[in-house]
Protein backbone atom coordinates (compact mmCIF):
# COMPACT_ATOMS: atom_id res chain seq x y z
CA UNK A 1 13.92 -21.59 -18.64
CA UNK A 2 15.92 -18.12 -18.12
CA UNK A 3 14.37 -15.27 -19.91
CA UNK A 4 17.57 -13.55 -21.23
CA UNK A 5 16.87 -9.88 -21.72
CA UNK A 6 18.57 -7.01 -23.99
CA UNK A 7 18.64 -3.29 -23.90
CA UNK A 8 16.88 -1.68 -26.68
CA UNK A 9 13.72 -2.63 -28.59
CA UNK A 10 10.81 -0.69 -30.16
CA UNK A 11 10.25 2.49 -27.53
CA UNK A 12 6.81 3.64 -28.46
CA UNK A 13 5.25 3.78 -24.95
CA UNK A 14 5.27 7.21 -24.89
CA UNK A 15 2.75 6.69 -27.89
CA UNK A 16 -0.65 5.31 -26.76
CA UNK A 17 -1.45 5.24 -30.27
CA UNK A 18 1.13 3.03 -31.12
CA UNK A 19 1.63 1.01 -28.27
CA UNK A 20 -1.63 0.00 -26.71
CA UNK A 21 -2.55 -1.42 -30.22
CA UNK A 22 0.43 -3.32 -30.94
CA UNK A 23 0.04 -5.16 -27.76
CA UNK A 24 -3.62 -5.88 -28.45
CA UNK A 25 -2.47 -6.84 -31.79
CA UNK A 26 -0.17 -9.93 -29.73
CA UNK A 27 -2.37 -10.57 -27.38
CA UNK A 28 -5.56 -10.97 -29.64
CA UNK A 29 -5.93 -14.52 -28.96
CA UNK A 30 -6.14 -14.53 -25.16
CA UNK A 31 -9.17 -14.17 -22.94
CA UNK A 32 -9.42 -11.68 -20.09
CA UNK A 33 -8.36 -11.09 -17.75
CA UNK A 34 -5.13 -11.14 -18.73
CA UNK A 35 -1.68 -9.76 -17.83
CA UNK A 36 0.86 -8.04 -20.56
CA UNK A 37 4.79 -7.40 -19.70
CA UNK A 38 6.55 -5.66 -22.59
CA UNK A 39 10.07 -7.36 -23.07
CA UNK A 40 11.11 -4.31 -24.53
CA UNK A 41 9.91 -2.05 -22.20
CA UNK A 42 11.01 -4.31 -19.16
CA UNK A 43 14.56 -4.40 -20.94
CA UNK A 44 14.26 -0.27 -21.35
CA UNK A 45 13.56 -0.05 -17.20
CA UNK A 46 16.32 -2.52 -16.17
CA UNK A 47 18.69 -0.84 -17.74
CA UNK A 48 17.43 2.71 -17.08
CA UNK A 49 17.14 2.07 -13.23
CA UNK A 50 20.70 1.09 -13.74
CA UNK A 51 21.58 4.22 -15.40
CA UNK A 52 20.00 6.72 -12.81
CA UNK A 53 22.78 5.60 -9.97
CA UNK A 54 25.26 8.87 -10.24
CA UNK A 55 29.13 8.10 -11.97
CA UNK A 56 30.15 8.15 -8.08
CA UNK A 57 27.99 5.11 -7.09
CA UNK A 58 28.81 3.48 -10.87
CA UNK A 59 30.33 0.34 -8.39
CA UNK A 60 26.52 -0.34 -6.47
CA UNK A 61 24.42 -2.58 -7.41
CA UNK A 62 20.96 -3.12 -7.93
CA UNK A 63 19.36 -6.06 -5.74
CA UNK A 64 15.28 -7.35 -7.25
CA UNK A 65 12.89 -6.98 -4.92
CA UNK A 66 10.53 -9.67 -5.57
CA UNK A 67 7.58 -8.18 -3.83
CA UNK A 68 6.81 -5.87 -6.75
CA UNK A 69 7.20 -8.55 -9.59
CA UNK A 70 5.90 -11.94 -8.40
CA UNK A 71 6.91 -13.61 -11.21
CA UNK A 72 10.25 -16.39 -10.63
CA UNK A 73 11.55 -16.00 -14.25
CA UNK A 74 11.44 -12.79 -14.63
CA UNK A 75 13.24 -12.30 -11.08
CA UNK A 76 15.78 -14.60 -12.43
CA UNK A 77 16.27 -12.98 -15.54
CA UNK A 78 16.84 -9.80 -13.94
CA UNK A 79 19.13 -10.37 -11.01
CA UNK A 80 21.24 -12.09 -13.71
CA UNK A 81 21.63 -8.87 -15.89
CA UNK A 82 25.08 -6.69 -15.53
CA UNK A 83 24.53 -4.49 -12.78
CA UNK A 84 22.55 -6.28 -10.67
CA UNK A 85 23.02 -8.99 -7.84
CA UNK A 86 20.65 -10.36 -5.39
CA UNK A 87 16.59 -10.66 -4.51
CA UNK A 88 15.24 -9.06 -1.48
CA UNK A 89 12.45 -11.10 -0.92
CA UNK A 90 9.54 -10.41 1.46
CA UNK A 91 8.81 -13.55 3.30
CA UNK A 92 11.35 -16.11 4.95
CA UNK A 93 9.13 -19.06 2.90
CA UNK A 94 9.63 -17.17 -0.11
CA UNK A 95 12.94 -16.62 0.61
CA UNK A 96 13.71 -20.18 0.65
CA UNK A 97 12.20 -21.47 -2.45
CA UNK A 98 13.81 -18.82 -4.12
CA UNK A 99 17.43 -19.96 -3.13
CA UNK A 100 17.33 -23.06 -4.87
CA UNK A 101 17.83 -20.83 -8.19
CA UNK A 102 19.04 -17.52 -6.83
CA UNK A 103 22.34 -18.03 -4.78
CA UNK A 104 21.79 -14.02 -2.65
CA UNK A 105 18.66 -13.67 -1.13
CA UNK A 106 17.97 -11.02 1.79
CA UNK A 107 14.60 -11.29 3.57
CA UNK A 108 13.67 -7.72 3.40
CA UNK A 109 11.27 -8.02 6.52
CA UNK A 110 11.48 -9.67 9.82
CA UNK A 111 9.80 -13.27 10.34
CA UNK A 112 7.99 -15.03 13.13
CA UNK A 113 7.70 -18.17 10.78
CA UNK A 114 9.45 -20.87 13.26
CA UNK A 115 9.10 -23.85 10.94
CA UNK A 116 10.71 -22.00 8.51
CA UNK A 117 13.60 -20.68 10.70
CA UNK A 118 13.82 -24.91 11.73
CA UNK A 119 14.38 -25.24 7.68
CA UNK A 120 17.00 -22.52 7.51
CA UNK A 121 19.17 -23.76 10.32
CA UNK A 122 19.43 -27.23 9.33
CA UNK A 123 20.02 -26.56 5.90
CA UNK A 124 23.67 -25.81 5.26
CA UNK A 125 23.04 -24.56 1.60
CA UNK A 126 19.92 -22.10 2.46
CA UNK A 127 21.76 -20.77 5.32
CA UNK A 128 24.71 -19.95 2.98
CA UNK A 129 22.47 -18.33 0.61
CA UNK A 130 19.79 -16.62 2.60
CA UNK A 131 20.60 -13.66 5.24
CA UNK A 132 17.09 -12.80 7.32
CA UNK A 133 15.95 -9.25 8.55
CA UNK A 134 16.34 -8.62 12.47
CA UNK A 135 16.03 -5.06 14.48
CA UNK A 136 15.28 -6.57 18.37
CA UNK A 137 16.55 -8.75 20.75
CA UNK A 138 13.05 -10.06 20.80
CA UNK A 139 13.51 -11.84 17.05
CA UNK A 140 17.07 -13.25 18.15
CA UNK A 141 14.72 -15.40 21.19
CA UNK A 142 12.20 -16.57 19.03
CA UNK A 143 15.28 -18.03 16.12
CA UNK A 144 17.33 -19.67 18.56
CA UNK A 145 13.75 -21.09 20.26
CA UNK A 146 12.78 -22.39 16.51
CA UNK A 147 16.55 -23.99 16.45
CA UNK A 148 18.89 -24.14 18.91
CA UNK A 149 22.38 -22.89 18.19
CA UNK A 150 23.86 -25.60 19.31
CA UNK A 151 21.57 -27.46 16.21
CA UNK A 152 21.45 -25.31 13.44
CA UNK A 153 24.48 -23.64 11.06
CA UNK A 154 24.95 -20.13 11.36
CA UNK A 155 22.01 -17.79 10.62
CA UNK A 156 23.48 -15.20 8.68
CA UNK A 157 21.65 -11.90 9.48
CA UNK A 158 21.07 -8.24 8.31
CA UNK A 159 20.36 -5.35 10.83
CA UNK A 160 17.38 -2.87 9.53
CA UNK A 161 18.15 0.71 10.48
CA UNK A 162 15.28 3.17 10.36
CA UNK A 163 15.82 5.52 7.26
CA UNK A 164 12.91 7.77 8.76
CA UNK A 165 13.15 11.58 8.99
CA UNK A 166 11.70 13.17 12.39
CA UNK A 167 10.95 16.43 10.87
CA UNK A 168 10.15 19.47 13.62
CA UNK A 169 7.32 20.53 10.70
CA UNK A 170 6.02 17.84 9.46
CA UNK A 171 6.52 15.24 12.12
CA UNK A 172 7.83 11.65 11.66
CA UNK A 173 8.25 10.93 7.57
CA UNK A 174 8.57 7.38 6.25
CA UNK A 175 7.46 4.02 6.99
CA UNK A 176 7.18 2.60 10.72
CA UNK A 177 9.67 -0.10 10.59
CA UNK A 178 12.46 -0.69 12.63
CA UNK A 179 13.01 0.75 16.10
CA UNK A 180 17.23 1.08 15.69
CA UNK A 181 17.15 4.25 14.57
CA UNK A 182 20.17 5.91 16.45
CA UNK A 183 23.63 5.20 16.41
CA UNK A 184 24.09 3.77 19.98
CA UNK A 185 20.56 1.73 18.87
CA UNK A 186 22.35 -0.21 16.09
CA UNK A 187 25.60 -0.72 18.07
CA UNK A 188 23.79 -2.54 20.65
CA UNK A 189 22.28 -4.94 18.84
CA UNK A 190 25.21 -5.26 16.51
CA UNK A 191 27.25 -6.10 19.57
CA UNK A 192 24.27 -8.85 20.97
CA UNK A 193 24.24 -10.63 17.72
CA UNK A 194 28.14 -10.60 17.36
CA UNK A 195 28.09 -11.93 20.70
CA UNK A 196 25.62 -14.75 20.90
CA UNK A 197 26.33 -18.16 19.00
CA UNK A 198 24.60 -19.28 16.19
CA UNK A 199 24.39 -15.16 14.49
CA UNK A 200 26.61 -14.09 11.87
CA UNK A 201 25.92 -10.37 11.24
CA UNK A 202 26.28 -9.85 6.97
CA UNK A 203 24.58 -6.20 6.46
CA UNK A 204 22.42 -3.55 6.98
CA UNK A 205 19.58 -1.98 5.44
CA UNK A 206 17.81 0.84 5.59
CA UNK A 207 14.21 1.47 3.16
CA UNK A 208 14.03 5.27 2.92
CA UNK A 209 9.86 5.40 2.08
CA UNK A 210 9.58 8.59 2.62
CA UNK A 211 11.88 9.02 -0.39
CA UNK A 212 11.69 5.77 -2.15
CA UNK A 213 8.25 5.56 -2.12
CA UNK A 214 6.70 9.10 -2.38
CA UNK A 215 5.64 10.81 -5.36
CA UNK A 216 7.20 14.61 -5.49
CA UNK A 217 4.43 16.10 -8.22
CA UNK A 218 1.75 14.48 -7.03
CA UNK A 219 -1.48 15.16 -9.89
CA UNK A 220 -2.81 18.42 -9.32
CA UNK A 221 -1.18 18.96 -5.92
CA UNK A 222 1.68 21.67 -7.26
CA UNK A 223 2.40 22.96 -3.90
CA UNK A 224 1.90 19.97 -1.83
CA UNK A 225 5.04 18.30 -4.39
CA UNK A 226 7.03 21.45 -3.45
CA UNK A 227 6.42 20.47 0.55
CA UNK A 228 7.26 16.88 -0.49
CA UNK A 229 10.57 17.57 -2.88
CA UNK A 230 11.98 19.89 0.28
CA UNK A 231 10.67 16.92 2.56
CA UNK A 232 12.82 14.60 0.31
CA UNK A 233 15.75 17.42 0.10
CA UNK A 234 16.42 17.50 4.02
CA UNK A 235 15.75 13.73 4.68
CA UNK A 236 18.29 12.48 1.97
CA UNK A 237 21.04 14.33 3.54
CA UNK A 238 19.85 13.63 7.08
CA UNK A 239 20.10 10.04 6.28
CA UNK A 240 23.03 10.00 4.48
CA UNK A 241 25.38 11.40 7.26
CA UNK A 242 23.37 8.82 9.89
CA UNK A 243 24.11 6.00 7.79
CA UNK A 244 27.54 6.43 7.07
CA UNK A 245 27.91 6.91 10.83
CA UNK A 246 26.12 3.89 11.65
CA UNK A 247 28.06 2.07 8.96
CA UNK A 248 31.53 3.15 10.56
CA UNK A 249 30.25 1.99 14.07
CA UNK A 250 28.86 -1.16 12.88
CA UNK A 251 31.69 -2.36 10.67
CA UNK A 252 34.10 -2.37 14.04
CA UNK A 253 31.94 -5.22 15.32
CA UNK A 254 31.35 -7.14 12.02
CA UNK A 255 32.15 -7.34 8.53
CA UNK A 256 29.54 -5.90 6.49
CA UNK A 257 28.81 -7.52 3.24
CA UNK A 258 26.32 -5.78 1.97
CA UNK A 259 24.88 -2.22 2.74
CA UNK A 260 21.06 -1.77 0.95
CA UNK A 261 18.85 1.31 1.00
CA UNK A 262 16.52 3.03 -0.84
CA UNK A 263 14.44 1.97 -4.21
CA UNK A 264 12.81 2.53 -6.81
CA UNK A 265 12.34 6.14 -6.37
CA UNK A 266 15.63 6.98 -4.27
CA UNK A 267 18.19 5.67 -6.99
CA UNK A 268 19.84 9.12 -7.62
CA UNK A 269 20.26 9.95 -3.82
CA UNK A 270 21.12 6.89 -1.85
CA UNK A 271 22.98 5.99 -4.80
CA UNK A 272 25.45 9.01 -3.92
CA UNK A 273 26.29 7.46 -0.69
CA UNK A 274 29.36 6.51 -0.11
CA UNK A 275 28.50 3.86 2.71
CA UNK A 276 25.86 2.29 0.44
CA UNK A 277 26.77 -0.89 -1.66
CA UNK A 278 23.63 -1.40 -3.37
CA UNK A 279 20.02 -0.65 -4.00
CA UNK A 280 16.79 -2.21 -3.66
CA UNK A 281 14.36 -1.68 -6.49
CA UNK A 282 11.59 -3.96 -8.07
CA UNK A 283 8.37 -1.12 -9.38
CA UNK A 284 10.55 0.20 -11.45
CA UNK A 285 10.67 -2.22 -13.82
CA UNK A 286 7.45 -2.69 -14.20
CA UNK A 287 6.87 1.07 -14.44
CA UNK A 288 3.59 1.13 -12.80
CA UNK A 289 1.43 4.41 -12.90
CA UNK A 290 1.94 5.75 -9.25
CA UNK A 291 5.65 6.37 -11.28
CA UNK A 292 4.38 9.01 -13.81
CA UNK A 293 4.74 11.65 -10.96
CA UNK A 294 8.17 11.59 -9.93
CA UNK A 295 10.51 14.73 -11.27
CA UNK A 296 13.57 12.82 -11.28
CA UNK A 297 12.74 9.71 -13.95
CA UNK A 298 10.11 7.95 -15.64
CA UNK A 299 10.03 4.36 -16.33
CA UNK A 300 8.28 2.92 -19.51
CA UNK A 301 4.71 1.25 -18.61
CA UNK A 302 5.72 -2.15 -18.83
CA UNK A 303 2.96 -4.23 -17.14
CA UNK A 304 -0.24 -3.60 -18.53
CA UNK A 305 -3.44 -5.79 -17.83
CA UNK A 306 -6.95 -6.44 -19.93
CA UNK A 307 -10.67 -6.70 -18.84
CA UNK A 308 -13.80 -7.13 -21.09
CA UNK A 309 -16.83 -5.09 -21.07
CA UNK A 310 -19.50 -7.06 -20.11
CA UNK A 311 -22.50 -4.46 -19.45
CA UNK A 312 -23.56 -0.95 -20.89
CA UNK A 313 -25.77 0.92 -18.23
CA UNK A 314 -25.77 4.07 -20.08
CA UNK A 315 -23.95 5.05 -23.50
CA UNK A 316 -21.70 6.55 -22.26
CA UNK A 317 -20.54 3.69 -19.31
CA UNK A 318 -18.98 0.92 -20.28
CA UNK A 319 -18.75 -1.76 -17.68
CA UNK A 320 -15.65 -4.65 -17.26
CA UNK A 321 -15.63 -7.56 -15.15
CA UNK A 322 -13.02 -7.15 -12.43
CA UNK A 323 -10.66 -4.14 -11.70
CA UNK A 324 -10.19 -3.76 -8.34
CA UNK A 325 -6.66 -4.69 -8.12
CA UNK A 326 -5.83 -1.85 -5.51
CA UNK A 327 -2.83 -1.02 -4.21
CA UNK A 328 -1.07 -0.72 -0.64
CA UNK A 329 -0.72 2.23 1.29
CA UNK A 330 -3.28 4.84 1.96
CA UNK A 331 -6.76 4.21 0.74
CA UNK A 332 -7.53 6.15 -2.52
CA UNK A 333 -7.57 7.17 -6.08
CA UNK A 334 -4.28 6.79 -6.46
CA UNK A 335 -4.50 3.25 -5.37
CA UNK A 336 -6.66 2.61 -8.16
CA UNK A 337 -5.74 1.07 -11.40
CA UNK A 338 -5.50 3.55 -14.32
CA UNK A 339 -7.85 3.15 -17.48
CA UNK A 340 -5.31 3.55 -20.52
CA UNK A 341 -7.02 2.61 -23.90
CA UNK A 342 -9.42 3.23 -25.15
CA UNK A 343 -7.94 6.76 -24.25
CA UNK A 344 -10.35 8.71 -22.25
CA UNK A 345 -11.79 6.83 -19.91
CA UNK A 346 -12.45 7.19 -16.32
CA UNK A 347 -13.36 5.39 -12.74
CA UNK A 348 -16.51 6.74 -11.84
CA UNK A 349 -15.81 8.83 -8.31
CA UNK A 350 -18.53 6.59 -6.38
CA UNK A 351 -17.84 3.06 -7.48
CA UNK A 352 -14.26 2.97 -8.40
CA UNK A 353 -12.36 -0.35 -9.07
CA UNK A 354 -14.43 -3.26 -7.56
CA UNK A 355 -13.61 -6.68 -7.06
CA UNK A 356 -16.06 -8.16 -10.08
CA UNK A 357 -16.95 -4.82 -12.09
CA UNK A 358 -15.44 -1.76 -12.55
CA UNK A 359 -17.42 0.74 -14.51
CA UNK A 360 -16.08 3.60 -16.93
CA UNK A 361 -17.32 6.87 -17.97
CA UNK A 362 -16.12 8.10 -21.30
CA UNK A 363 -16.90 4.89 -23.02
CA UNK A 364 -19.71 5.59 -26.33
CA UNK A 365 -17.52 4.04 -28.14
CA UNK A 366 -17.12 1.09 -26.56
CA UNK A 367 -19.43 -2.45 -26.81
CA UNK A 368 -19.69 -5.91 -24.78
CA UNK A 369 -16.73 -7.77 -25.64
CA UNK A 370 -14.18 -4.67 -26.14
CA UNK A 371 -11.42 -4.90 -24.16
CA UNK A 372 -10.06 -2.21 -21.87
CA UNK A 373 -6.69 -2.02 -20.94
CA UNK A 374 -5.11 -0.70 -17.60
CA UNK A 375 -1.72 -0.05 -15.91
CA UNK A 376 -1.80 -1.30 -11.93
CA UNK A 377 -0.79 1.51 -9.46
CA UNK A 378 2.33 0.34 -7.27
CA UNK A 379 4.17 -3.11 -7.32
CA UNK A 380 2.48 -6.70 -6.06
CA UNK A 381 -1.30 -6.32 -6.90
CA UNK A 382 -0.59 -6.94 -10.64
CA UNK A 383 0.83 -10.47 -10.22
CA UNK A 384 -1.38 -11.23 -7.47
CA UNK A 385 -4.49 -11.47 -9.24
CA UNK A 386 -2.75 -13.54 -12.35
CA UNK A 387 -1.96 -17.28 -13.19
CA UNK A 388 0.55 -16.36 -15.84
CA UNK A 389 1.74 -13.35 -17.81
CA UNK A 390 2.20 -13.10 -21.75
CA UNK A 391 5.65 -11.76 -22.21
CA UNK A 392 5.02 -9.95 -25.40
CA UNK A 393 8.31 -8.96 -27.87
CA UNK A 394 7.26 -6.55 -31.05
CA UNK A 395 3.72 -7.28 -31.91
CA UNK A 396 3.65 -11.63 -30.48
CA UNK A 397 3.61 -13.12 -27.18
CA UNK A 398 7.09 -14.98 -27.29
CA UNK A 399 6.64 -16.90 -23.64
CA UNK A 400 3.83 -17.40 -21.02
CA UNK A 401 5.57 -17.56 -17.53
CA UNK A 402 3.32 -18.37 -14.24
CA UNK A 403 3.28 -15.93 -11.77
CA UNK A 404 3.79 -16.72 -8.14
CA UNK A 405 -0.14 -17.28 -7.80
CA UNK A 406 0.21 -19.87 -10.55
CA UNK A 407 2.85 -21.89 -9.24
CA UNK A 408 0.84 -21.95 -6.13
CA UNK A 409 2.88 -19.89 -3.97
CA UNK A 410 0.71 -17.48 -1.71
CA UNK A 411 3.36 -16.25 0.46
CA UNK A 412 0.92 -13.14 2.49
């Protein structure tokens, strides 16, 4: 079944008091560990991620990223809101599987999966549906040796540019992705897969991290955030005039469909390109904790999660089974989940999250069997360590919907 969602809804998030409560009021009945999506919260972020593209860009839309949520219904029930169209998936596996509900999907990364290339090609309605992620010659070979042009229908394809910034301070910014990062780089290949049979070139993408994906007030950091918001300043507009001028170039060799950059946290500026069509964004409608320190939005904490105390070293520690459900990217404290109620509690420096307990300083008032609630740091990790998730609407779980783990699908 579809979740439907609506804007609106109780918005007391920004009151732990309120809100922590009223979802341990729902969720009373369950046993940890446990995960918690808000419906009204996950309504709030749809439609606020929506709302953060500028009155220029008011045509883009918004495609899911399902690396970030995990969860098929509520990827379904997104990409079928007003405003946004699509999944960019993260495997070629998952990819498939999700086009026999979702008629868009863009494989956000490039595969070396040849069984599943053999699946693509000789399936008409996945290759109409499904548009993979190439940026070498090298990943052109190893399709056509999977399936043979000559056997397979046309593998629709998107070129990744590299949205990085090569900064004369600071070095290269952003993730190491793709190696087209010129003009004359993406002609080339656009040219070799508009030449050779078999290839239909549909878009091109380009994942500004060091934008997207970096906070700009980092805690307690005030004038690292200023190095990072000038960072941000210089690579949005450096990107911006590359695109649009590998856009032009690209479009005279094939027609573009689709254009994708940026996420969660680049809405406002790739959104004000002109040579974008749409966005990729999936953390922010969770609203996971690593988004409390960005200066240009902030996202309701959706997701939420619950562990039990099961131990009391000292008074004053309380611990709970579980908790290390760490994120990617660089190791440390960010990574970490974040302790939210009881308010006042906190990892202890030399221990941390761990994979079967997680102590907690700050806890005297806490006993064996309390539960402690948490928000996960970035995107995936939540899901991945769930069979299901209580969808929770006002103060009762209206749905329990499986997660990727608990339909079985492990696709990294």
């Amino acid at each position: 079944m579809v979740m439907k969602l609506a804007s609106g809804g109780l918005q007391d998030w920004d009151r732990p008091g309120e809100y922590w409560p009223r979802l341990e009021t729902a969720t009373g009945a369950l046993e940890t560990p446990f995960g918690v999506i808000s419906k009204d919260a996950l309504a709030f972020n749809a439609d606020y991620l929506r709302r953060r593209i500028p009155a220029s860009g008011s045509d883009k839309t918004i495609r899911v990223a399902s690396k970030s949520l995990r969860v098929r219904e509520l990827i379904r029930a997104v990409e079928a809101l007003p405003g946004y169209h699509g999944v960019l998936a993260y495997t070629l596996p998952e990819a498939l599987w999700l086009a026999e509900w979702i008629s868009d999907v863009v494989v956000g990364y490039p595969s070396a999966d040849r069984a599943a290339f053999a699946r693509l090609g000789t399936n008409p309605d996945l290759a109409a549906k499904v548009a993979v992620m190439v940026d070498s010659v090298e990943q052109l070979d190893l399709i056509d040796a999977a399936v043979p042009p000559g056997r397979r229908s046309e593998i629709r394809v998107c070129l990744e540019l590299d949205a990085s910034w090569d900064s004369r301070l600071l070095g290269h910014t952003g993730a190491w992705r793709s190696p087209v990062h010129s003009v004359g780089q993406a002609v080339s290949l656009a040219r070799e897969i508009d030449r050779r049979p078999g290839f239909r070139l549909v878009g091109l993408m380009g994942y500004e991290a060091q934008i997207a994906g970096t906070v700009d007030r980092p805690q307690g950091k005030p004038l690292f955030g200023a190095v990072v918001r000038w960072m941000q300043g210089k690579s949005a507009a450096e990107i911006a005039g590359r695109r649009a001028e590998v856009v032009r170039a690209v479009s005279e060799i094939a027609k573009l469909e689709f254009v994708n950059g940026g996420g969660t946290g680049s809405i406002e500026t790739t959104g004000a390109e002109d040579s974008v069509t749409e966005i990729a964004a999936g953390s922010g409608l969770f609203g996971p904790h690593l988004f409390d320190h960005y200066t240009r939005f902030k996202p309701a904490p959706a997701a939420a999660f619950a562990l039990s105390v099961v131990r009391k070293p000292r008074p004053e520690i309380a611990t709970v089974l579980g908790g290390g459900w760490i994120a990617s990217g660089p190791t440390g404290a960010d990574r970490q989940p974040l302790p939210v109620s009881p308010q006042g509690l906190k990892l202890t420096p030399r221990e941390m999250a761990g994979e079967v307990q997680t102590p907690l300083t700050g806890a005297k008032g806490l006993k064996v069997g309390d539960r402690v609630w948490f928000r996960h740091t970035k995107s995936g990790e939540f899901a991945e360590h769930l069979n299901e998730v209580a969808i929770v609407e006002g103060e009762k779980i209206v749905e329990m919907l499986p997660t990727y783990r608990g339909e079985g699908k492990a696709w990294l």
